[in-house]
Structures are given as C-alpha cells and as structure tokens.
PDB file of N, CA and C in Angstrom:
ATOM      1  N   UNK A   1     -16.283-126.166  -2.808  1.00  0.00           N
ATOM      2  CA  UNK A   1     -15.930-124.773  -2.989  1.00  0.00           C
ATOM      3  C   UNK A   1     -14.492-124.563  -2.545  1.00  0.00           C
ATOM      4  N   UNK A   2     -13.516-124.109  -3.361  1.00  0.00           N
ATOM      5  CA  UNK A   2     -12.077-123.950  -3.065  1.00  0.00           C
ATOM      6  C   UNK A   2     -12.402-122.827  -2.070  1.00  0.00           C
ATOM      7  N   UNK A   3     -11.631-122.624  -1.032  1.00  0.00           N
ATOM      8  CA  UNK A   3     -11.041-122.064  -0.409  1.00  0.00           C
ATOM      9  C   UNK A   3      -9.269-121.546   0.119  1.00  0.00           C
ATOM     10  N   UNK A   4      -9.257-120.310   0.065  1.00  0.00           N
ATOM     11  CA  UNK A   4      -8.284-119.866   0.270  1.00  0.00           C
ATOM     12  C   UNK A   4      -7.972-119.064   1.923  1.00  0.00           C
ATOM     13  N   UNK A   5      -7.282-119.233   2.634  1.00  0.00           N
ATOM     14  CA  UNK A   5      -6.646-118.907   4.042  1.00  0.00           C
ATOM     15  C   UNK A   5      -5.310-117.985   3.994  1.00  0.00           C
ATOM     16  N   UNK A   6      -5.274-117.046   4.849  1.00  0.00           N
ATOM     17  CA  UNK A   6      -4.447-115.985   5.272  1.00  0.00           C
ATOM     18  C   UNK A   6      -4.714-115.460   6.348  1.00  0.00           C
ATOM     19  N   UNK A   7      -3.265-115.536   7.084  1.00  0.00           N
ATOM     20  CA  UNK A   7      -3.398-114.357   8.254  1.00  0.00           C
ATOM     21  C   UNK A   7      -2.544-113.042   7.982  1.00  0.00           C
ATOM     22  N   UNK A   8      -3.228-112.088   8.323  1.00  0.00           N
ATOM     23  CA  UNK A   8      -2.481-111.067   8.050  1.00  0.00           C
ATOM     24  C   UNK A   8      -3.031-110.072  10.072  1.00  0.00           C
ATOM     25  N   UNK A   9      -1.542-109.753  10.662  1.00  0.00           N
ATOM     26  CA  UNK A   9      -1.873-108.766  11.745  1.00  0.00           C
ATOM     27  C   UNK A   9      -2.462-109.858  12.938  1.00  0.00           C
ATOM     28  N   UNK A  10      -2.362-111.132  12.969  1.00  0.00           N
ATOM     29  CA  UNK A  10      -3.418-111.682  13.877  1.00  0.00           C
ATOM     30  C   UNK A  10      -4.873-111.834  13.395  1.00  0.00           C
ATOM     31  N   UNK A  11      -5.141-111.051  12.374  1.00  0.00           N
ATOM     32  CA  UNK A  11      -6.517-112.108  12.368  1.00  0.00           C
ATOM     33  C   UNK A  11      -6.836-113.306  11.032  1.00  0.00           C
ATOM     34  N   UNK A  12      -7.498-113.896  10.639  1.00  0.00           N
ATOM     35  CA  UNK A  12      -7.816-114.971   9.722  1.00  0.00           C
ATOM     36  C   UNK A  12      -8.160-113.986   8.671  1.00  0.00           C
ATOM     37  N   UNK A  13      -8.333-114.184   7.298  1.00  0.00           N
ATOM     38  CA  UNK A  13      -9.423-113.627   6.227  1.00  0.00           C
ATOM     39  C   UNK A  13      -9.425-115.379   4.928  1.00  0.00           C
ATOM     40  N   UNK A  14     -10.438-114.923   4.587  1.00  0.00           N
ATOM     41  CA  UNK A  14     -11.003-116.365   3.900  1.00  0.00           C
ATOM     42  C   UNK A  14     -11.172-115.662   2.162  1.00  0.00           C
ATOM     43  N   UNK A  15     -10.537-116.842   1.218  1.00  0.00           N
ATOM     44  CA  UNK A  15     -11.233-116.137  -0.171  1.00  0.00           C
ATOM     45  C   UNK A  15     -11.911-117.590  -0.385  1.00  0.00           C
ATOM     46  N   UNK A  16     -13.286-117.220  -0.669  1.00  0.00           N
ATOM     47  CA  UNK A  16     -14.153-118.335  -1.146  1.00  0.00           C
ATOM     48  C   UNK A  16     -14.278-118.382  -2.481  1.00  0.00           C
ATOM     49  N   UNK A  17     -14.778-119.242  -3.257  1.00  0.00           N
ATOM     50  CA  UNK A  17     -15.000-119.489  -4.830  1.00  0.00           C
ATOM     51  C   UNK A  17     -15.920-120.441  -5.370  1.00  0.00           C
ATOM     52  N   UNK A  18     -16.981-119.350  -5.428  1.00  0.00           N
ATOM     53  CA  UNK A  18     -18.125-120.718  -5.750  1.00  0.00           C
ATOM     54  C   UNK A  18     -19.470-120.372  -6.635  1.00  0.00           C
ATOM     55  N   UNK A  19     -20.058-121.166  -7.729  1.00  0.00           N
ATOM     56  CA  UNK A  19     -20.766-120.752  -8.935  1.00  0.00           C
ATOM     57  C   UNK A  19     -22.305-120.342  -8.492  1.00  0.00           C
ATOM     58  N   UNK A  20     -22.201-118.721  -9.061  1.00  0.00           N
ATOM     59  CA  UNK A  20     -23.500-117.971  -8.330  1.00  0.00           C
ATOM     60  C   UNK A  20     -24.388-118.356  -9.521  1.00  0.00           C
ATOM     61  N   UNK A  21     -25.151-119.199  -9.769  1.00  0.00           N
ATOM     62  CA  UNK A  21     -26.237-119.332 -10.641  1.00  0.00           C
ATOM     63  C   UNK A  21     -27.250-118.417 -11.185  1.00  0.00           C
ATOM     64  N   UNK A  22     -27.749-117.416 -10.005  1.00  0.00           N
ATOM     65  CA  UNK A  22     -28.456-116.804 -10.846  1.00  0.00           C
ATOM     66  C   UNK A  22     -28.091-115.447 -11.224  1.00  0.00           C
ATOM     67  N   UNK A  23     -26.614-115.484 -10.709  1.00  0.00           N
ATOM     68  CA  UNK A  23     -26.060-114.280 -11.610  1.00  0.00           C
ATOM     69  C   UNK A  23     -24.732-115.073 -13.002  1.00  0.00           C
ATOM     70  N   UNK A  24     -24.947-116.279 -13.417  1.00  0.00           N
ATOM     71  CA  UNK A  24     -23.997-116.375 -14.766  1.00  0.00           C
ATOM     72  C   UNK A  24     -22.977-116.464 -14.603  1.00  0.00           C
ATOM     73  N   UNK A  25     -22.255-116.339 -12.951  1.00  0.00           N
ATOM     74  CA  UNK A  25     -21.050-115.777 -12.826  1.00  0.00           C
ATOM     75  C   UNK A  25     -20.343-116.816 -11.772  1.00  0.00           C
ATOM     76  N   UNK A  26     -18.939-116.717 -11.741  1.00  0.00           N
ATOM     77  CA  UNK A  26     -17.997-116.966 -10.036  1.00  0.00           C
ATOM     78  C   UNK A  26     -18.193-116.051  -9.268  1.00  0.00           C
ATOM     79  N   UNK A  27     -18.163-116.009  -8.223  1.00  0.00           N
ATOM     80  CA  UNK A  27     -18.425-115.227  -7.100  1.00  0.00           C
ATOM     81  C   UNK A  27     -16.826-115.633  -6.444  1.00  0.00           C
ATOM     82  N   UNK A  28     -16.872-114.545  -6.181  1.00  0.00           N
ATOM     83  CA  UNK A  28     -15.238-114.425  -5.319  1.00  0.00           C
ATOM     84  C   UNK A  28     -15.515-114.195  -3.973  1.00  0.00           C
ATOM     85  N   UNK A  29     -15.362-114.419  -2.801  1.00  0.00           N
ATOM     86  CA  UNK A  29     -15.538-113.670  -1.585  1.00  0.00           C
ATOM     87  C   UNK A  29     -14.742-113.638  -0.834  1.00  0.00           C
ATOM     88  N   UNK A  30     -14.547-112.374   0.313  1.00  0.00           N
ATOM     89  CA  UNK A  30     -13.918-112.192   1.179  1.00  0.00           C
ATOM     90  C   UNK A  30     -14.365-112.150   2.236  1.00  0.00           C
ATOM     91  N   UNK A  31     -14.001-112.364   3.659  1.00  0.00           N
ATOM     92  CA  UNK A  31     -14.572-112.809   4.652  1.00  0.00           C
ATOM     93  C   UNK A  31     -13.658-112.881   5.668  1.00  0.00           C
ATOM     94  N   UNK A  32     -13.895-112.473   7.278  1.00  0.00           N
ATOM     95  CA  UNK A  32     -13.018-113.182   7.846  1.00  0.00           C
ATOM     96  C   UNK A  32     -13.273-114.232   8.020  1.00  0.00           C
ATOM     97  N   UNK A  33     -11.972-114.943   8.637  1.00  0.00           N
ATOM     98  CA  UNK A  33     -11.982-116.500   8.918  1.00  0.00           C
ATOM     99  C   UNK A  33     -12.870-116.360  10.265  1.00  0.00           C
ATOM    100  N   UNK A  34     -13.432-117.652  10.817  1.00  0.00           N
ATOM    101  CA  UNK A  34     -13.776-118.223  11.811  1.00  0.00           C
ATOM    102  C   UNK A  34     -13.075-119.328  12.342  1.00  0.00           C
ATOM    103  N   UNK A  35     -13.150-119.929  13.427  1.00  0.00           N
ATOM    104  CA  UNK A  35     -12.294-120.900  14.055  1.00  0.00           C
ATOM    105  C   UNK A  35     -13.445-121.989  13.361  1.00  0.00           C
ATOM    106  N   UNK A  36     -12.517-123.003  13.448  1.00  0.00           N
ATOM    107  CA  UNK A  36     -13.844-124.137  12.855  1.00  0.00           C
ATOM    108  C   UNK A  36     -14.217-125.252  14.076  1.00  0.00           C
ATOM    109  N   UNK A  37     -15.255-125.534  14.027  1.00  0.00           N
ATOM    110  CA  UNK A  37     -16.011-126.368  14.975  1.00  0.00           C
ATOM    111  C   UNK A  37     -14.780-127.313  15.463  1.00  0.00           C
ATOM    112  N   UNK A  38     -14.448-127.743  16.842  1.00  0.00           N
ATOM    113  CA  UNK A  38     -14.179-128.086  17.613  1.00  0.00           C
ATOM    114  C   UNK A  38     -14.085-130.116  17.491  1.00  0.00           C
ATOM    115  N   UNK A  39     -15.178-130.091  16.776  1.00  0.00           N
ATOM    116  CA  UNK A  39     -15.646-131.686  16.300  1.00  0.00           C
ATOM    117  C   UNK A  39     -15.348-131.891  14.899  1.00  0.00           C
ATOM    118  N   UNK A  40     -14.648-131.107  14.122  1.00  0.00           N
ATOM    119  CA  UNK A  40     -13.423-130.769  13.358  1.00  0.00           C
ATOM    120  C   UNK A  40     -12.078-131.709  13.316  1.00  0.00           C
ATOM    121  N   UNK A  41     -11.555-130.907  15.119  1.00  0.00           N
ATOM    122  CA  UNK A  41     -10.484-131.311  15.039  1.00  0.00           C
ATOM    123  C   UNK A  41      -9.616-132.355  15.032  1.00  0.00           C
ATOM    124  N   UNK A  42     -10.007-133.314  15.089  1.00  0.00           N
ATOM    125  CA  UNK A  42      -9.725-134.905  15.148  1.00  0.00           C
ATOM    126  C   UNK A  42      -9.692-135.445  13.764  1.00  0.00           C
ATOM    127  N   UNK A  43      -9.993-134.817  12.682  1.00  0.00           N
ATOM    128  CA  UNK A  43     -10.032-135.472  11.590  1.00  0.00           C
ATOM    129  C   UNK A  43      -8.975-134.550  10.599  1.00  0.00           C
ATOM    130  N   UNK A  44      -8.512-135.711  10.049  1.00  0.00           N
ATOM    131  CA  UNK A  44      -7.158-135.254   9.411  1.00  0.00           C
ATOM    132  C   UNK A  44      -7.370-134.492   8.705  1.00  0.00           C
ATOM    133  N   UNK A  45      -6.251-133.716   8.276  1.00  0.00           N
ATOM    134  CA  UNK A  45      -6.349-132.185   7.249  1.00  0.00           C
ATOM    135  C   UNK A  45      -7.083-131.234   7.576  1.00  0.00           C
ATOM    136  N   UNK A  46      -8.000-131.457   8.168  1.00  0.00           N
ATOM    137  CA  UNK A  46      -9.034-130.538   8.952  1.00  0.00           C
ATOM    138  C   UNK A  46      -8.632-129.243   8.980  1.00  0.00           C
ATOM    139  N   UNK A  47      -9.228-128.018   8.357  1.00  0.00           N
ATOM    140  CA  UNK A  47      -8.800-126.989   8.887  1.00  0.00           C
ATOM    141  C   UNK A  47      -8.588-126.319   9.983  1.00  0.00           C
ATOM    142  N   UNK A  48      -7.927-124.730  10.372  1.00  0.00           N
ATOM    143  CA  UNK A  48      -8.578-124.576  11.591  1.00  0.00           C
ATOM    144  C   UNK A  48      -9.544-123.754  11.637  1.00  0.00           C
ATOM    145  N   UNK A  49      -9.334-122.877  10.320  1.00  0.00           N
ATOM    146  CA  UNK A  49     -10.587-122.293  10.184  1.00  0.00           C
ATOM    147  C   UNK A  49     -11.283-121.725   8.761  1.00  0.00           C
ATOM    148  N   UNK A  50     -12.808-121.288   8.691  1.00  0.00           N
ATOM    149  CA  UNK A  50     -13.830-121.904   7.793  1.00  0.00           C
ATOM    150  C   UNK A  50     -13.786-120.227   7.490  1.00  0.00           C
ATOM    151  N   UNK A  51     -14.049-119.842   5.807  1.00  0.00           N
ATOM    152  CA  UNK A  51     -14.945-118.701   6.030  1.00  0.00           C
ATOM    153  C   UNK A  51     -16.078-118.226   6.486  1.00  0.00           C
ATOM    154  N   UNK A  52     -16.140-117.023   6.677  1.00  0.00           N
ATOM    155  CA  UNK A  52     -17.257-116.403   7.522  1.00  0.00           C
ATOM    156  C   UNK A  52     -17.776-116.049   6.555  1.00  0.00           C
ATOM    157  N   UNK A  53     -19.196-114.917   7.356  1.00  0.00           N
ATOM    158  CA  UNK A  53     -19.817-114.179   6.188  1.00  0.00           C
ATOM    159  C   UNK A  53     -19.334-113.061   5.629  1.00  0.00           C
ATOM    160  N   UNK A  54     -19.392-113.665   4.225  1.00  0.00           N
ATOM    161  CA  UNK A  54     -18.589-112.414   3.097  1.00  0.00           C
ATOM    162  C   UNK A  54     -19.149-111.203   3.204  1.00  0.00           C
ATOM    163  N   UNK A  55     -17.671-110.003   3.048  1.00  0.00           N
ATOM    164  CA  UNK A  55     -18.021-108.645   3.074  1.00  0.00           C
ATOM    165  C   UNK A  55     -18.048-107.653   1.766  1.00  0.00           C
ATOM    166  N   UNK A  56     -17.229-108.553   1.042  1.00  0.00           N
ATOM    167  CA  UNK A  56     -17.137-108.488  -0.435  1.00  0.00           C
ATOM    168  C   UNK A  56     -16.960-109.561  -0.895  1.00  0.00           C
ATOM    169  N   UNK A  57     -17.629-109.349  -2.046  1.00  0.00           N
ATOM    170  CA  UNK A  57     -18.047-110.675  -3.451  1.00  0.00           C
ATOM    171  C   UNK A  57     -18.393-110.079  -4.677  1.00  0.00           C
ATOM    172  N   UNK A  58     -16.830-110.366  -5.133  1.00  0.00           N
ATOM    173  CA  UNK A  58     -16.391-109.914  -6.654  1.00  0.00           C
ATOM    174  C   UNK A  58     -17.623-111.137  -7.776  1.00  0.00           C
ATOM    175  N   UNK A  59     -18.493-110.704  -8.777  1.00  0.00           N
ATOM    176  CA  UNK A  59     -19.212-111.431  -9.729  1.00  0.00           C
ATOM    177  C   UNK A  59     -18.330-111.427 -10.749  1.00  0.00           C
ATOM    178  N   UNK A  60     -18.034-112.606 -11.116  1.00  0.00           N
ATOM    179  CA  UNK A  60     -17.105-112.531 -12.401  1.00  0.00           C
ATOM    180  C   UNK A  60     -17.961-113.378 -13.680  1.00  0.00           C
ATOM    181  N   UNK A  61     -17.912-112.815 -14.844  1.00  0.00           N
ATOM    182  CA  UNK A  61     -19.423-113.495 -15.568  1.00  0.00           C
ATOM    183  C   UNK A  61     -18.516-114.360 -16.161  1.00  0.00           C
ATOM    184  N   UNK A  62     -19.231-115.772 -16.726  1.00  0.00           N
ATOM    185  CA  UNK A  62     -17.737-116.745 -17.593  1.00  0.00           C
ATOM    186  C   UNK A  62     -19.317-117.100 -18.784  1.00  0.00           C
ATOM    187  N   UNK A  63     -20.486-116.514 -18.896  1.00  0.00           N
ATOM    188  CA  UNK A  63     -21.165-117.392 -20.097  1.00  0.00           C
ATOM    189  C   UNK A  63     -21.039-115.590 -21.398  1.00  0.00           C
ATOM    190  N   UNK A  64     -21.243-114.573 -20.875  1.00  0.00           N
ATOM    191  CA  UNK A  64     -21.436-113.258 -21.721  1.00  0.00           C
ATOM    192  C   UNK A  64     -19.995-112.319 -21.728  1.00  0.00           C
ATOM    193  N   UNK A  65     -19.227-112.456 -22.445  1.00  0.00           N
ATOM    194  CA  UNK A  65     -18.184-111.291 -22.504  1.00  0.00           C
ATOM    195  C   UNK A  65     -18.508-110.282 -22.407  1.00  0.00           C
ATOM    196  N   UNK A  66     -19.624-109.260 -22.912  1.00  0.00           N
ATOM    197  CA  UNK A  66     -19.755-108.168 -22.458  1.00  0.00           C
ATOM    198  C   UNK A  66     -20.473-107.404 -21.166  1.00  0.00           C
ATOM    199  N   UNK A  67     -20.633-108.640 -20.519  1.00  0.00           N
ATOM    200  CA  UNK A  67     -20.594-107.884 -18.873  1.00  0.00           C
ATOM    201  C   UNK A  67     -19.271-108.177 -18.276  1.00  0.00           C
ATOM    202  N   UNK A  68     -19.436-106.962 -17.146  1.00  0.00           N
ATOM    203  CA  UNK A  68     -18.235-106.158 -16.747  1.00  0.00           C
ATOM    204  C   UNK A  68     -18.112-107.268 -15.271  1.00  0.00           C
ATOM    205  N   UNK A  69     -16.708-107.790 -15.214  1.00  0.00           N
ATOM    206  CA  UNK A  69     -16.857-108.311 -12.976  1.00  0.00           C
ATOM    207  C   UNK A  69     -17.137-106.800 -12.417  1.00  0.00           C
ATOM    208  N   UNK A  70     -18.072-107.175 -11.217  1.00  0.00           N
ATOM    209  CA  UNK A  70     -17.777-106.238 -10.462  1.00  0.00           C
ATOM    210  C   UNK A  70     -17.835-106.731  -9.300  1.00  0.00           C
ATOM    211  N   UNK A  71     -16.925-105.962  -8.235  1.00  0.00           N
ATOM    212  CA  UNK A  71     -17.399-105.951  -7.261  1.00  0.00           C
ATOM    213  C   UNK A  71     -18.460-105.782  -6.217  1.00  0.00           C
ATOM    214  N   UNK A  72     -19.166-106.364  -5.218  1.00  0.00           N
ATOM    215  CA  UNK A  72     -20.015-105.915  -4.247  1.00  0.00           C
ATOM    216  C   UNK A  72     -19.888-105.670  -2.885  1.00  0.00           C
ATOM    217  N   UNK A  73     -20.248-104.684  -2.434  1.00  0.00           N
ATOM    218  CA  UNK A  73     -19.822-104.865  -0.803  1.00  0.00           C
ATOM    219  C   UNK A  73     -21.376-105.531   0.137  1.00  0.00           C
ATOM    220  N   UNK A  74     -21.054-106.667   0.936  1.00  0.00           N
ATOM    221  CA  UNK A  74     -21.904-107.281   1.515  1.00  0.00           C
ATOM    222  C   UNK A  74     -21.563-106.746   3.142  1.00  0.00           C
ATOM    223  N   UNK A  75     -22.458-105.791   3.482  1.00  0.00           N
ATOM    224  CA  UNK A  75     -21.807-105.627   4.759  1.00  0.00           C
ATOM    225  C   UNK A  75     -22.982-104.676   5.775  1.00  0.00           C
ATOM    226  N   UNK A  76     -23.053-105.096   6.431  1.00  0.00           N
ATOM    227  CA  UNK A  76     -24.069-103.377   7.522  1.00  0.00           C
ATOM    228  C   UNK A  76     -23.236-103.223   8.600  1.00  0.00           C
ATOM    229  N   UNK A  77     -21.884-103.949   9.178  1.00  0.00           N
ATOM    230  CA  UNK A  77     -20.622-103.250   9.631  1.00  0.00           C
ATOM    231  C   UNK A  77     -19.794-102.693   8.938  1.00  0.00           C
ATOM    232  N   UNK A  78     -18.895-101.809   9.556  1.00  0.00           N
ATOM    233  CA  UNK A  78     -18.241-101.551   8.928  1.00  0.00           C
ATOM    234  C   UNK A  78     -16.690-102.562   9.066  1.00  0.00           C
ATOM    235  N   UNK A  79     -15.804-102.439   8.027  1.00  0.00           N
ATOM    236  CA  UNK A  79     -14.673-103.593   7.807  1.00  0.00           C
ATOM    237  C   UNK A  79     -13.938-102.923   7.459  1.00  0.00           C
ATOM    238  N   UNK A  80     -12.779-102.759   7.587  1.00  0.00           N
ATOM    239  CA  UNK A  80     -11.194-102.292   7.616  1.00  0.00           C
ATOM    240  C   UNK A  80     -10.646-103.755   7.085  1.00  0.00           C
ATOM    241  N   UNK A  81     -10.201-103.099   6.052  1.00  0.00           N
ATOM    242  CA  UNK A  81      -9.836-104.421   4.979  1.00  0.00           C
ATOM    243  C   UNK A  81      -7.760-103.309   4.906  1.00  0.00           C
ATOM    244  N   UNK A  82      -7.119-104.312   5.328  1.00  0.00           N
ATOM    245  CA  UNK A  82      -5.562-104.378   5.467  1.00  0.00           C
ATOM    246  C   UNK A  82      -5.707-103.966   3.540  1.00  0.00           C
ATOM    247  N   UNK A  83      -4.532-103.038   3.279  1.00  0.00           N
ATOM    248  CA  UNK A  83      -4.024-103.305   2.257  1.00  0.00           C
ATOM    249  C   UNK A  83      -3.344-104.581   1.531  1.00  0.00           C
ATOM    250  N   UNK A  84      -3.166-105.243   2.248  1.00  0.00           N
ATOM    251  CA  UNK A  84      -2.216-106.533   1.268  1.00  0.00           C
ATOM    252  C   UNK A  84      -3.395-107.602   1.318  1.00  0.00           C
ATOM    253  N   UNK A  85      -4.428-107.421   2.322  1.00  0.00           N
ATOM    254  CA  UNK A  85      -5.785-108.595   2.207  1.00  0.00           C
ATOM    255  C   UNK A  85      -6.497-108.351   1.105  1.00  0.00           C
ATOM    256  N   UNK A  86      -6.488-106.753   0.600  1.00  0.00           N
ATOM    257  CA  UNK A  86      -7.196-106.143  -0.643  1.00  0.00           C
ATOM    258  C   UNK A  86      -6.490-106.382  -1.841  1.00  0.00           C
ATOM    259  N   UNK A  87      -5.226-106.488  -1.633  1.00  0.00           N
ATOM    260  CA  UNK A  87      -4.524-106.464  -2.663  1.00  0.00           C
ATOM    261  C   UNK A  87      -4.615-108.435  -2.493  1.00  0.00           C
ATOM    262  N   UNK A  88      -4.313-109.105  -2.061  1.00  0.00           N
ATOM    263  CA  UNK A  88      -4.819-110.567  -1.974  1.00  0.00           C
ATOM    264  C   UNK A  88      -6.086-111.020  -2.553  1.00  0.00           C
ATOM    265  N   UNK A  89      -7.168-110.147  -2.477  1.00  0.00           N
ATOM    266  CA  UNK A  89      -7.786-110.543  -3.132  1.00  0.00           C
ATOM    267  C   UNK A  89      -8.524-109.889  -4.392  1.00  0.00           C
ATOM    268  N   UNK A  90      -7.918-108.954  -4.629  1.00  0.00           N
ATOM    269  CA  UNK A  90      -8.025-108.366  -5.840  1.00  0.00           C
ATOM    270  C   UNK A  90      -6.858-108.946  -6.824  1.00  0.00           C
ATOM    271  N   UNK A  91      -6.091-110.267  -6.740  1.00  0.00           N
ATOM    272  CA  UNK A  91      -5.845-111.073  -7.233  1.00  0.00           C
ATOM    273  C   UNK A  91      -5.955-112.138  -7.649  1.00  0.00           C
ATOM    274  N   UNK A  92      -6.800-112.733  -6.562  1.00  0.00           N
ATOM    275  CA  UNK A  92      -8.143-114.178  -6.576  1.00  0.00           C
ATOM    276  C   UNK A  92      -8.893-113.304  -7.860  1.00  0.00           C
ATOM    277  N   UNK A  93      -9.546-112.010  -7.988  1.00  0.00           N
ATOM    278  CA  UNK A  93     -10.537-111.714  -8.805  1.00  0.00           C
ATOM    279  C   UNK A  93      -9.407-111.599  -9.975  1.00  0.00           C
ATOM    280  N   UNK A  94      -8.821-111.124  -9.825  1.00  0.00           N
ATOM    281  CA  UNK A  94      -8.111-110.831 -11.612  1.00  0.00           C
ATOM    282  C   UNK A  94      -7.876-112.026 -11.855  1.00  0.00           C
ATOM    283  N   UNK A  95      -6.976-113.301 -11.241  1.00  0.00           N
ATOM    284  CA  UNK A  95      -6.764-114.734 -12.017  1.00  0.00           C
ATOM    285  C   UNK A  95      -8.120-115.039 -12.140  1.00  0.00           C
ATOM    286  N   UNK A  96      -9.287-115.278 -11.563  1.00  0.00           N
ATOM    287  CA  UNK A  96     -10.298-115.598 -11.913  1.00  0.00           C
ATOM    288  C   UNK A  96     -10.934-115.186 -13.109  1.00  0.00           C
ATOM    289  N   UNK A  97     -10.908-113.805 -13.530  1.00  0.00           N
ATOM    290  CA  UNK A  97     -11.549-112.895 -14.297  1.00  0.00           C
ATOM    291  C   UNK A  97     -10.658-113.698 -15.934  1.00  0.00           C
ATOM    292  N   UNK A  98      -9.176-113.606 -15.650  1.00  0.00           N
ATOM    293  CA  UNK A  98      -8.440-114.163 -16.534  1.00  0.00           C
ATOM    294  C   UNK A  98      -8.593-115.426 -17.099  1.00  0.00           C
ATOM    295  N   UNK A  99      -9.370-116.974 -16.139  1.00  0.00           N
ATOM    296  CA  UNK A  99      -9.910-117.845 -16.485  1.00  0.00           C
ATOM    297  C   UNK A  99     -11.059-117.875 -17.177  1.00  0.00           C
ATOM    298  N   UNK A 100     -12.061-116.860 -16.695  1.00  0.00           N
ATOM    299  CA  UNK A 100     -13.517-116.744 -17.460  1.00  0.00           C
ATOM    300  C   UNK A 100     -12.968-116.671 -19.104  1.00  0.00           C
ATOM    301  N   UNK A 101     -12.463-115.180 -18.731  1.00  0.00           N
ATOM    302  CA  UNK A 101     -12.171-115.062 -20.305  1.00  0.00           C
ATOM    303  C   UNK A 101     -11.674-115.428 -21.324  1.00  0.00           C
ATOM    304  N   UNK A 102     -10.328-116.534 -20.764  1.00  0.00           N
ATOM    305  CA  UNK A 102     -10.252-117.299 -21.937  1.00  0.00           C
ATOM    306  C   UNK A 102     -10.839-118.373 -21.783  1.00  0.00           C
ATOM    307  N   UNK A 103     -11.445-119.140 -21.253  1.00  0.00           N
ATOM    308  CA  UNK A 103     -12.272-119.978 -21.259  1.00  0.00           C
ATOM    309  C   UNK A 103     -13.646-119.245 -21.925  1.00  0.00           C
ATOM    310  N   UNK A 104     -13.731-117.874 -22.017  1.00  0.00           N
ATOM    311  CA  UNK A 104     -15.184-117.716 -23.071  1.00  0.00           C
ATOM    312  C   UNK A 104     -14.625-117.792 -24.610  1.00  0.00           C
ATOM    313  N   UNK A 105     -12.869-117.309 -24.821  1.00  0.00           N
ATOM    314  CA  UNK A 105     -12.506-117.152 -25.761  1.00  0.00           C
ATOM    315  C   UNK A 105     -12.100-118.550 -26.202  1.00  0.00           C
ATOM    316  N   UNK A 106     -11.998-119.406 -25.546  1.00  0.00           N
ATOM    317  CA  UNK A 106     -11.993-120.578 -26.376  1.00  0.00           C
ATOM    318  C   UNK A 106     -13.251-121.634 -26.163  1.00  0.00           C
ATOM    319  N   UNK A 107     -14.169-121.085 -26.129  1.00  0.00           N
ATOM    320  CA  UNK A 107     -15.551-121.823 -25.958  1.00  0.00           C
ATOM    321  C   UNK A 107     -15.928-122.936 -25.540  1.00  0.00           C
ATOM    322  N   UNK A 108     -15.148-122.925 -24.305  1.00  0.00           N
ATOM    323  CA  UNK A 108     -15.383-123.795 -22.972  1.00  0.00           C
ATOM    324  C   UNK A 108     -16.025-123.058 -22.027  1.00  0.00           C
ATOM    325  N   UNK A 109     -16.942-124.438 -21.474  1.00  0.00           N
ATOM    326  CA  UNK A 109     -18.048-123.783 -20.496  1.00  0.00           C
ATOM    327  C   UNK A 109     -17.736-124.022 -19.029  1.00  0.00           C
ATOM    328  N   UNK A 110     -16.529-124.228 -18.402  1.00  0.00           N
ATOM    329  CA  UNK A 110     -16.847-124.135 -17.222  1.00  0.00           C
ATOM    330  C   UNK A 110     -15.216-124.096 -17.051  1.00  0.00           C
ATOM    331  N   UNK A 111     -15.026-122.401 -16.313  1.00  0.00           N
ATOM    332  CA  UNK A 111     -13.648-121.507 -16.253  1.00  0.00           C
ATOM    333  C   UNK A 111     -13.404-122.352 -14.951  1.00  0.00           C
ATOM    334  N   UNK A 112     -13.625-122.923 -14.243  1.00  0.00           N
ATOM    335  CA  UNK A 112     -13.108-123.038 -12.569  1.00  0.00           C
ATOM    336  C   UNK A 112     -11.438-124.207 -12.943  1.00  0.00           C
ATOM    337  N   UNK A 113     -10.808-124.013 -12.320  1.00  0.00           N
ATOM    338  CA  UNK A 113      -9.064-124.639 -12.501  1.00  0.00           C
ATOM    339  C   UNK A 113      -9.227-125.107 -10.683  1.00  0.00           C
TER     340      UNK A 113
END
C-alpha cells in the first residue's frame, strides 16, 4: 500500500492508498501519522512513522464510470484538519480520481501508478 507522509504545524498526517474490494473502488485515506515501532528502527529506509486510523477515506470507483468518488468521514472524535493537509489531500483524491478515469476510458483494469 503506497503511502504518503507530511508534517504540517508539528504534527505527522498519513495519505494511504489501497484497493477497497467490496466497494469497486481506491480508497484514499487520511490519518494522522503515528511514530513507528521502535524495532523498526534499525532497519534501513525504515520509516519514522506509519499511518494511523483514517478519519477520512475518499472511494474512488475505477470498474463503473457512472458512480460518483466520494468522500467519507471515519471518525467519533472530532479532527481539525489544517487547510493545506485538506488541500494535500484533496489532491491524492483528484490525481487518483484522474487515473481511474482514464484508465476506465481506455479499458484498462487496474488505475494504481
């Protein structure tokens, strides 16, 4: 699952990317970061940190053109999402959204780059 890393203000936020099966679709997510396990750090490239649990997760469909991405909010806290983290990842969803679709328009089955 690609992952994407940013700090914005001091804290981590995570964009995840990974194929939701029983919705047809990519799933986009946002999340803060977490520090990553400790038994991690010794191994090369290693991050420092992992996404957490997503608070939003954009569905982007890549098999039916006429369903719509939408967004979801995954959350029973509440989250203060920075403008430029929203705007960060309401760009993961539009390039994504932009792969589905021409990858439906040229009738290839699997949008992920």
């Amino acid at each position: 699952m690609p992952t994407e890393l940013r700090e914005h203000a001091g804290r981590q936020y995570a964009i995840r990317f990974h194929y939701a099966l029983p919705d047809d679709a990519w799933a986009v997510e946002l999340s803060e970061a977490v520090p990553a396990p400790t038994a991690c750090a010794d191994l090369p490239q290693a991050a420092s940190h992992l996404p957490g649990a997503a608070f939003l997760v954009a569905y982007v469909p890549d098999e039916d053109p006429t369903v719509e991405p939408a967004v979801h909010i995954h959350s029973h806290d509440e989250h203060v999402i920075p403008y430029e983290v929203m705007n960060w990842f309401m760009e993961a969803v539009t390039d994504q959204v932009e792969r589905c679709r021409r990858a439906m328009a040229e009738g290839v089955p699997d949008a992920e780059e």
